[in-house]
PDB file of N, CA and C in Angstrom:
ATOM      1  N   UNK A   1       9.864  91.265 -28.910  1.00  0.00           N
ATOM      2  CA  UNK A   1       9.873  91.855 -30.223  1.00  0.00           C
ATOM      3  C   UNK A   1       8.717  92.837 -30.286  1.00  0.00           C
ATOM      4  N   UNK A   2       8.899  94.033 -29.591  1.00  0.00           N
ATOM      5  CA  UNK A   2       7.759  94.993 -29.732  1.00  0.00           C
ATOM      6  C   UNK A   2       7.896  95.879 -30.762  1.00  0.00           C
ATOM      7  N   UNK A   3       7.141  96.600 -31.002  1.00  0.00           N
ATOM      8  CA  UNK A   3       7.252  98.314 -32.092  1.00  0.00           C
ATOM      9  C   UNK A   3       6.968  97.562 -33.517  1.00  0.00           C
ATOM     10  N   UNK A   4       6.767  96.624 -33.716  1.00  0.00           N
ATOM     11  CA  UNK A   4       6.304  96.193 -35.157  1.00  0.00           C
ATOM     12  C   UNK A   4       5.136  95.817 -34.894  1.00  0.00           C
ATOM     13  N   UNK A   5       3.690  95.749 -35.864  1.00  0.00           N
ATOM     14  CA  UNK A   5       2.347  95.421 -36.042  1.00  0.00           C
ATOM     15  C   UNK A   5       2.174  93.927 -35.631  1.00  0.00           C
ATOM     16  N   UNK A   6       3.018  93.121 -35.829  1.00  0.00           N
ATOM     17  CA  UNK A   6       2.782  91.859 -35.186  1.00  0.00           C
ATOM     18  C   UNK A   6       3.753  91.594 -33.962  1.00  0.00           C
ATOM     19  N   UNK A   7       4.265  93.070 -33.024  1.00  0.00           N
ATOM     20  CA  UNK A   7       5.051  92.378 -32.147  1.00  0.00           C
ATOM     21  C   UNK A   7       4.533  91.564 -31.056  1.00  0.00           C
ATOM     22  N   UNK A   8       5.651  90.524 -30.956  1.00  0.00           N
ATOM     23  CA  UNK A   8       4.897  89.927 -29.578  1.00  0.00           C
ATOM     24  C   UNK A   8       6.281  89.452 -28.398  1.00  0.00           C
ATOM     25  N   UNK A   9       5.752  89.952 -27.583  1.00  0.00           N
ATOM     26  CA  UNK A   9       6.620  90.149 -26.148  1.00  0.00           C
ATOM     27  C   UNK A   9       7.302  88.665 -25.737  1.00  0.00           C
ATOM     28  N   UNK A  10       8.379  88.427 -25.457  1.00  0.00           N
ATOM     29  CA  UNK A  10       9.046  87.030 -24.970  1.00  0.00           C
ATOM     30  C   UNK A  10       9.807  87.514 -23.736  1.00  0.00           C
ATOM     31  N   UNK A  11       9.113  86.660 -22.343  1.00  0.00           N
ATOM     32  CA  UNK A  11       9.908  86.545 -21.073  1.00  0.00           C
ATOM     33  C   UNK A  11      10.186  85.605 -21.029  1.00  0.00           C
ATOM     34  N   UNK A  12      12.086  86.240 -20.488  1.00  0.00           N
ATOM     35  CA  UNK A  12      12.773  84.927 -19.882  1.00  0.00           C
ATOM     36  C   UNK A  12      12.580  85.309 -18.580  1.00  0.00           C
ATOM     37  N   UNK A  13      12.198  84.157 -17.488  1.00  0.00           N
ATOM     38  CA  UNK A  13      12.394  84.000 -16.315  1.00  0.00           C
ATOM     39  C   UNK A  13      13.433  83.582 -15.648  1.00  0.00           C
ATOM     40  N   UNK A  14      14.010  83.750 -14.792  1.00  0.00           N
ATOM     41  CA  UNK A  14      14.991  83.478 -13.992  1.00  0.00           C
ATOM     42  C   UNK A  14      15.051  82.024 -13.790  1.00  0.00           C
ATOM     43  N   UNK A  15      14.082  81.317 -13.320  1.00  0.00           N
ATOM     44  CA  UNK A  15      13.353  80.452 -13.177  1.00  0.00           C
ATOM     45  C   UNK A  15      13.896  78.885 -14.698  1.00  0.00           C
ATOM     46  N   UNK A  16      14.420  79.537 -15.691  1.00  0.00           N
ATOM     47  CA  UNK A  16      14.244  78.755 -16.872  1.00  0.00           C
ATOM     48  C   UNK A  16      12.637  78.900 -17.868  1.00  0.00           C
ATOM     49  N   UNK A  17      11.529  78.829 -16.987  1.00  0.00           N
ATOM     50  CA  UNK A  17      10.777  79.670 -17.805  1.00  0.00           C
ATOM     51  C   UNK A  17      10.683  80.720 -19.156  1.00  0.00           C
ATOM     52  N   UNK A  18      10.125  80.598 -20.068  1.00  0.00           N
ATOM     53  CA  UNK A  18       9.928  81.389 -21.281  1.00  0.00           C
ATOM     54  C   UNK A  18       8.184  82.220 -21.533  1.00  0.00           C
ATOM     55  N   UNK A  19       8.088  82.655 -21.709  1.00  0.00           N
ATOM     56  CA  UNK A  19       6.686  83.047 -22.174  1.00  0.00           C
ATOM     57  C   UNK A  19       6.720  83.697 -23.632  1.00  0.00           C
ATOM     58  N   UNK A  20       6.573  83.335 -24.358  1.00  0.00           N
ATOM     59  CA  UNK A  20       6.846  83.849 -25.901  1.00  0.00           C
ATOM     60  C   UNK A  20       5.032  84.176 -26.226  1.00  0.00           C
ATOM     61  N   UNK A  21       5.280  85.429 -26.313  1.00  0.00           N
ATOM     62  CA  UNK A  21       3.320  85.684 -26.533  1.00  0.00           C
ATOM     63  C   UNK A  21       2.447  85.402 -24.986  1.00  0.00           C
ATOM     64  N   UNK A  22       1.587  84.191 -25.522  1.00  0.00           N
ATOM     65  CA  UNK A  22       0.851  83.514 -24.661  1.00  0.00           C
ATOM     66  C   UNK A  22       0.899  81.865 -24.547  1.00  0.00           C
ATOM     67  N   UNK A  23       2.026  81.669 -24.846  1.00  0.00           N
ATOM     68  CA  UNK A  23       3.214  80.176 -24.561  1.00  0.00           C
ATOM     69  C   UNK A  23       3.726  80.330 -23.756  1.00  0.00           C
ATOM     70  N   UNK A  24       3.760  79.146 -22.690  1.00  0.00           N
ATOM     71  CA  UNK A  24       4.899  78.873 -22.121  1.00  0.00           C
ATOM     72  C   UNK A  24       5.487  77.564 -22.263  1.00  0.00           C
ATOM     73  N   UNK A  25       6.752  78.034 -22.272  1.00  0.00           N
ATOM     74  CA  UNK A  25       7.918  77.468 -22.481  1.00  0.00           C
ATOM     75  C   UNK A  25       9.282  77.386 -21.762  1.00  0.00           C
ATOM     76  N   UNK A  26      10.660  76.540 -21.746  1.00  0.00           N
ATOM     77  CA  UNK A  26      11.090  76.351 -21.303  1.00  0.00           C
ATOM     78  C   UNK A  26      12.452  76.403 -21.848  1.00  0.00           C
ATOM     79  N   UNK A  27      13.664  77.406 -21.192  1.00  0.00           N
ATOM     80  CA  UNK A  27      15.056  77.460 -22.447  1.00  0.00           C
ATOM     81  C   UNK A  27      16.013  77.239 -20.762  1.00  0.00           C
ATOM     82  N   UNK A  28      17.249  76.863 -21.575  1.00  0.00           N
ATOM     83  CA  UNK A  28      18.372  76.290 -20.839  1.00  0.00           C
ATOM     84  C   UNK A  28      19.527  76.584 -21.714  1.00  0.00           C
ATOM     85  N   UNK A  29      20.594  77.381 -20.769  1.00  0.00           N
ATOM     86  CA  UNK A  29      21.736  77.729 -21.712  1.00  0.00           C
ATOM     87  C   UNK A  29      22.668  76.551 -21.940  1.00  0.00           C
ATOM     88  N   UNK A  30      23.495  76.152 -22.820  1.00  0.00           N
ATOM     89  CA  UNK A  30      24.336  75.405 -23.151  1.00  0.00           C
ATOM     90  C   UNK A  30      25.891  75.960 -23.341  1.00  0.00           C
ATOM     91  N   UNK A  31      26.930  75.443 -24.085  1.00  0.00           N
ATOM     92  CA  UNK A  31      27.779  75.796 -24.023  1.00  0.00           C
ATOM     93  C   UNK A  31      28.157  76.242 -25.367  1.00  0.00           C
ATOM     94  N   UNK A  32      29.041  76.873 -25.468  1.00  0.00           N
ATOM     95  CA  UNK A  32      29.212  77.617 -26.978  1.00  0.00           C
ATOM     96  C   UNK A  32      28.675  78.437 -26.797  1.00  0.00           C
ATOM     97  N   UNK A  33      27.913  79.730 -25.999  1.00  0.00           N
ATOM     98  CA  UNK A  33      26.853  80.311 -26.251  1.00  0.00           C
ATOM     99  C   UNK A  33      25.503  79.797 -26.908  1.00  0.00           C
ATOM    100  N   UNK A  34      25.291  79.279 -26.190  1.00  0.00           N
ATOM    101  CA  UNK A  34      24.258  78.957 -26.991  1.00  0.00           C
ATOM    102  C   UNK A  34      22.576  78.292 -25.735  1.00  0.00           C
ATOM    103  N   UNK A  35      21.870  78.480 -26.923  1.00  0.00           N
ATOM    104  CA  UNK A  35      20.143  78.378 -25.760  1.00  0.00           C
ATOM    105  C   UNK A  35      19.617  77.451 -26.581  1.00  0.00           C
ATOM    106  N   UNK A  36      18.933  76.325 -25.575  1.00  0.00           N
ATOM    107  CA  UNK A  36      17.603  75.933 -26.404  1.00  0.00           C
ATOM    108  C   UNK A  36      16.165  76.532 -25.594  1.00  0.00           C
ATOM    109  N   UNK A  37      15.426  76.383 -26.733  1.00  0.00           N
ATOM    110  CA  UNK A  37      14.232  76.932 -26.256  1.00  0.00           C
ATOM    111  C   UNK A  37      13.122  75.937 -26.779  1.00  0.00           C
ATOM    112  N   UNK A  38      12.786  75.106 -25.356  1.00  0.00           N
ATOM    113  CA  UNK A  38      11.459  74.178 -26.173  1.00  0.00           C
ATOM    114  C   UNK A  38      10.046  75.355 -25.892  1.00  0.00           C
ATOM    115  N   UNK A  39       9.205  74.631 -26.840  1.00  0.00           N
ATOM    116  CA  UNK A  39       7.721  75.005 -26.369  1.00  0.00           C
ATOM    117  C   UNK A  39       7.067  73.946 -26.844  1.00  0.00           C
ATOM    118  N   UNK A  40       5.725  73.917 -26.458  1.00  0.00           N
ATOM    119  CA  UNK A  40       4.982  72.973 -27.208  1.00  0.00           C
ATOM    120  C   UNK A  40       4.933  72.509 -28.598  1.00  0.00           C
ATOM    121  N   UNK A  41       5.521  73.534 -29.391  1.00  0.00           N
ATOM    122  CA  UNK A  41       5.420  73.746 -30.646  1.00  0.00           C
ATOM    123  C   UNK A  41       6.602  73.702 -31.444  1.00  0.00           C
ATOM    124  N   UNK A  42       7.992  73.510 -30.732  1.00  0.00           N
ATOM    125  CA  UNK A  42       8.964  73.560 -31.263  1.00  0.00           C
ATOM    126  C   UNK A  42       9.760  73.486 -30.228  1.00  0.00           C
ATOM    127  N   UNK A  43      11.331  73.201 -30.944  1.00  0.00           N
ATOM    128  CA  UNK A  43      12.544  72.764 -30.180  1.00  0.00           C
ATOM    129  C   UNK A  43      13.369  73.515 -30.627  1.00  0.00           C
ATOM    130  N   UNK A  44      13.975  74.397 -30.623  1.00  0.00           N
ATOM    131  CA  UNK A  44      15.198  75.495 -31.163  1.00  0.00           C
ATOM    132  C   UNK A  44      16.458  75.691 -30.765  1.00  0.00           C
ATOM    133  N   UNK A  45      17.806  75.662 -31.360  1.00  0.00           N
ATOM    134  CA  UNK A  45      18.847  76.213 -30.308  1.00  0.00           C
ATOM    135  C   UNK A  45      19.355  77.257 -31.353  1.00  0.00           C
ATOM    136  N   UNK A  46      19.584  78.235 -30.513  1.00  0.00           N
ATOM    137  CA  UNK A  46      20.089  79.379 -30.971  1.00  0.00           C
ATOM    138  C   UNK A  46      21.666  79.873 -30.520  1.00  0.00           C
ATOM    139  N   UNK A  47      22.483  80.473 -31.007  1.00  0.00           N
ATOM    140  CA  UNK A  47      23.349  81.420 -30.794  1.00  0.00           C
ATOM    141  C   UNK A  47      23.169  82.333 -29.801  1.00  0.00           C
ATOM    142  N   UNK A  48      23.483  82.881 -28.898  1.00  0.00           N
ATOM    143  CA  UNK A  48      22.802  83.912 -28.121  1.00  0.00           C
ATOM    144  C   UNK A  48      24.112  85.296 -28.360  1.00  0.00           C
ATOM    145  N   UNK A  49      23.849  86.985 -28.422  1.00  0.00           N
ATOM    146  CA  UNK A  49      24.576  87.403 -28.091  1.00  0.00           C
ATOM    147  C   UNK A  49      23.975  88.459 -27.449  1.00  0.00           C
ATOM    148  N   UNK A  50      24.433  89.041 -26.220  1.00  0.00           N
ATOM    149  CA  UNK A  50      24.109  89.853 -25.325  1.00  0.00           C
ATOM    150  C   UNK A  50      24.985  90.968 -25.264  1.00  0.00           C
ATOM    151  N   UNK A  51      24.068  92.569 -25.382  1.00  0.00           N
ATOM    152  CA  UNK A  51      24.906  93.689 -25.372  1.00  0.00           C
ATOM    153  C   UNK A  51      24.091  94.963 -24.946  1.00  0.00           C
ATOM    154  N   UNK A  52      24.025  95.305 -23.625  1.00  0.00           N
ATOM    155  CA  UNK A  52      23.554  96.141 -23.103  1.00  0.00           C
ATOM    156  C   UNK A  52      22.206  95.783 -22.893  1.00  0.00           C
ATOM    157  N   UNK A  53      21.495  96.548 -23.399  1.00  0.00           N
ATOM    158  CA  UNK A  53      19.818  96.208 -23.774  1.00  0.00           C
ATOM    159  C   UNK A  53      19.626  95.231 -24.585  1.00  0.00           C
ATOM    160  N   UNK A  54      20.447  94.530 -25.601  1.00  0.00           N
ATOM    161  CA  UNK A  54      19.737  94.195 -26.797  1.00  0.00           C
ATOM    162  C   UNK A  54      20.260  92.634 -26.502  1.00  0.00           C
ATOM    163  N   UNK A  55      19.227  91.765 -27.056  1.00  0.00           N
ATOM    164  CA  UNK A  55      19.633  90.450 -27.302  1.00  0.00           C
ATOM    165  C   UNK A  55      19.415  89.821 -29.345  1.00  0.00           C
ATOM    166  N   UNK A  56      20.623  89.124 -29.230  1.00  0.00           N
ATOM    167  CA  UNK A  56      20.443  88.563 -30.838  1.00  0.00           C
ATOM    168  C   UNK A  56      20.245  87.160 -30.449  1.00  0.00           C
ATOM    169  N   UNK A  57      19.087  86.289 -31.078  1.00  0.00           N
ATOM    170  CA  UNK A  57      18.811  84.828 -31.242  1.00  0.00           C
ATOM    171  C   UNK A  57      19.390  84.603 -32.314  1.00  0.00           C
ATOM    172  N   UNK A  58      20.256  83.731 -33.065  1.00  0.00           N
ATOM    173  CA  UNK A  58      20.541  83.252 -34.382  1.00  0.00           C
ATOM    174  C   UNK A  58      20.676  82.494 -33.857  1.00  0.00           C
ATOM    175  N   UNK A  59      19.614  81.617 -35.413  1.00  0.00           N
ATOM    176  CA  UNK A  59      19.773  79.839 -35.470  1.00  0.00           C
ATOM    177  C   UNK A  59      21.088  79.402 -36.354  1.00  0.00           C
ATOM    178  N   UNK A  60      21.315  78.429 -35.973  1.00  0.00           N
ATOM    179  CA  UNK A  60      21.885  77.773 -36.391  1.00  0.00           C
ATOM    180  C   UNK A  60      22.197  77.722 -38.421  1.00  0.00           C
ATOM    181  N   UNK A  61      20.913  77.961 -38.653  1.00  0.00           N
ATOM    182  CA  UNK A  61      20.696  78.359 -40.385  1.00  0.00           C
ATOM    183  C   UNK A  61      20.836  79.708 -40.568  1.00  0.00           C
ATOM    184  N   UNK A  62      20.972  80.552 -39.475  1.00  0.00           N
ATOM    185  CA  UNK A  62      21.768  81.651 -39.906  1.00  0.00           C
ATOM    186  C   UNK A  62      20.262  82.493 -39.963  1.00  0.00           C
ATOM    187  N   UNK A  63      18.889  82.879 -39.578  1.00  0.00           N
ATOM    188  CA  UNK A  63      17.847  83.284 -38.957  1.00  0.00           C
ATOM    189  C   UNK A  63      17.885  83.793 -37.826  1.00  0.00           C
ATOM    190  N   UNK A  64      18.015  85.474 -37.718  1.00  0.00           N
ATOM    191  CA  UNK A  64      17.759  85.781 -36.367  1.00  0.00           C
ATOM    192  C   UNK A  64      16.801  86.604 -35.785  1.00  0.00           C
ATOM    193  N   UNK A  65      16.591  86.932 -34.410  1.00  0.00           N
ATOM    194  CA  UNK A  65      15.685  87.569 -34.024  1.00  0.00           C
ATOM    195  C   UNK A  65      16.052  87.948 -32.796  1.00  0.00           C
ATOM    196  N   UNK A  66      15.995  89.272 -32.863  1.00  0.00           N
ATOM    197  CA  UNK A  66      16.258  90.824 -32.400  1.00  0.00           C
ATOM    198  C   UNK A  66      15.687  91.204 -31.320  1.00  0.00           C
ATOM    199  N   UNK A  67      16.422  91.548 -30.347  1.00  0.00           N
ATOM    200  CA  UNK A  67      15.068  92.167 -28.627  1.00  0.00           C
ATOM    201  C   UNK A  67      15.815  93.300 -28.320  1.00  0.00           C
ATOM    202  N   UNK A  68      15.180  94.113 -27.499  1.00  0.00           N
ATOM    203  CA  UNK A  68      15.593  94.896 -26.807  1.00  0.00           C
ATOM    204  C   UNK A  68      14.352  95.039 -25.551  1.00  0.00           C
ATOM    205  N   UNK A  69      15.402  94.982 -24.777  1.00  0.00           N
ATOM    206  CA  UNK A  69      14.817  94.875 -23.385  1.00  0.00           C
ATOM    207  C   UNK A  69      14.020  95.745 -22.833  1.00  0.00           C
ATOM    208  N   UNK A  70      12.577  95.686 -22.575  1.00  0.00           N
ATOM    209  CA  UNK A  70      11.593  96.367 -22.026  1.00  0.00           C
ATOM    210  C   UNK A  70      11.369  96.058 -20.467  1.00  0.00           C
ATOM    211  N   UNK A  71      11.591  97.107 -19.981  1.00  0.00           N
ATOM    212  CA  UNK A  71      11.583  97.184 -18.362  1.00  0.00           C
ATOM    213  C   UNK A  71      10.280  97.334 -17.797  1.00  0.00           C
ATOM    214  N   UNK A  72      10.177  97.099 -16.720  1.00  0.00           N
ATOM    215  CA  UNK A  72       8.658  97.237 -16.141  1.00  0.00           C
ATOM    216  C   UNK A  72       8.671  98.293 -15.194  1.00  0.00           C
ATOM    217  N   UNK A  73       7.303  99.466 -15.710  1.00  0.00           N
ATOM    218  CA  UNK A  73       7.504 100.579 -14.473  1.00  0.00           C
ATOM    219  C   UNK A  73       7.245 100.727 -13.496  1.00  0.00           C
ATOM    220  N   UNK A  74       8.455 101.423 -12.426  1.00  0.00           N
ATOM    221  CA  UNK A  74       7.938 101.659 -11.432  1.00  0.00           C
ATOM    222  C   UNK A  74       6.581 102.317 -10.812  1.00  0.00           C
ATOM    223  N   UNK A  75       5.887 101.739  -9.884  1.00  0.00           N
ATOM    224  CA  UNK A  75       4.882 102.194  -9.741  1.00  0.00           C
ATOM    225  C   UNK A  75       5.045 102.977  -8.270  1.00  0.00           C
TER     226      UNK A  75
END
């Protein structure tokens, strides 16, 4: 979630790994579309939808949150 004053960056790793900020954490896809994402701090499952660049999280209460995929440059 970058380009806003409080954005803060979330990697998924290949791995199952998460890094949300300076958390790490741990998500696993399920069925239905759908992810949980533990961290120390919480347990979440979300909706997932995937489209090009962009990813949508919606919870379950109908709360979502918005990415678009930031690449890393070649050096």
């Amino acid at each position: 979630m970058l380009g806003a004053s409080n954005a803060i960056l979330w990697e998924f790793s290949a791995n199952g790994v998460v890094l949300v900020g300076d958390v790490r954490g741990r998500y696993k896809f399920g069925d239905q579309d759908r992810i949980k994402i533990e961290t120390p701090f919480a347990t979440t499952v979300y909706v997932v939808k995937v489209s090009s660049d962009q990813l949508v999280l919606q919870e379950l209460s109908g709360s979502k949150l918005e990415f678009t995929r930031v690449r890393e440059r070649q050096l």
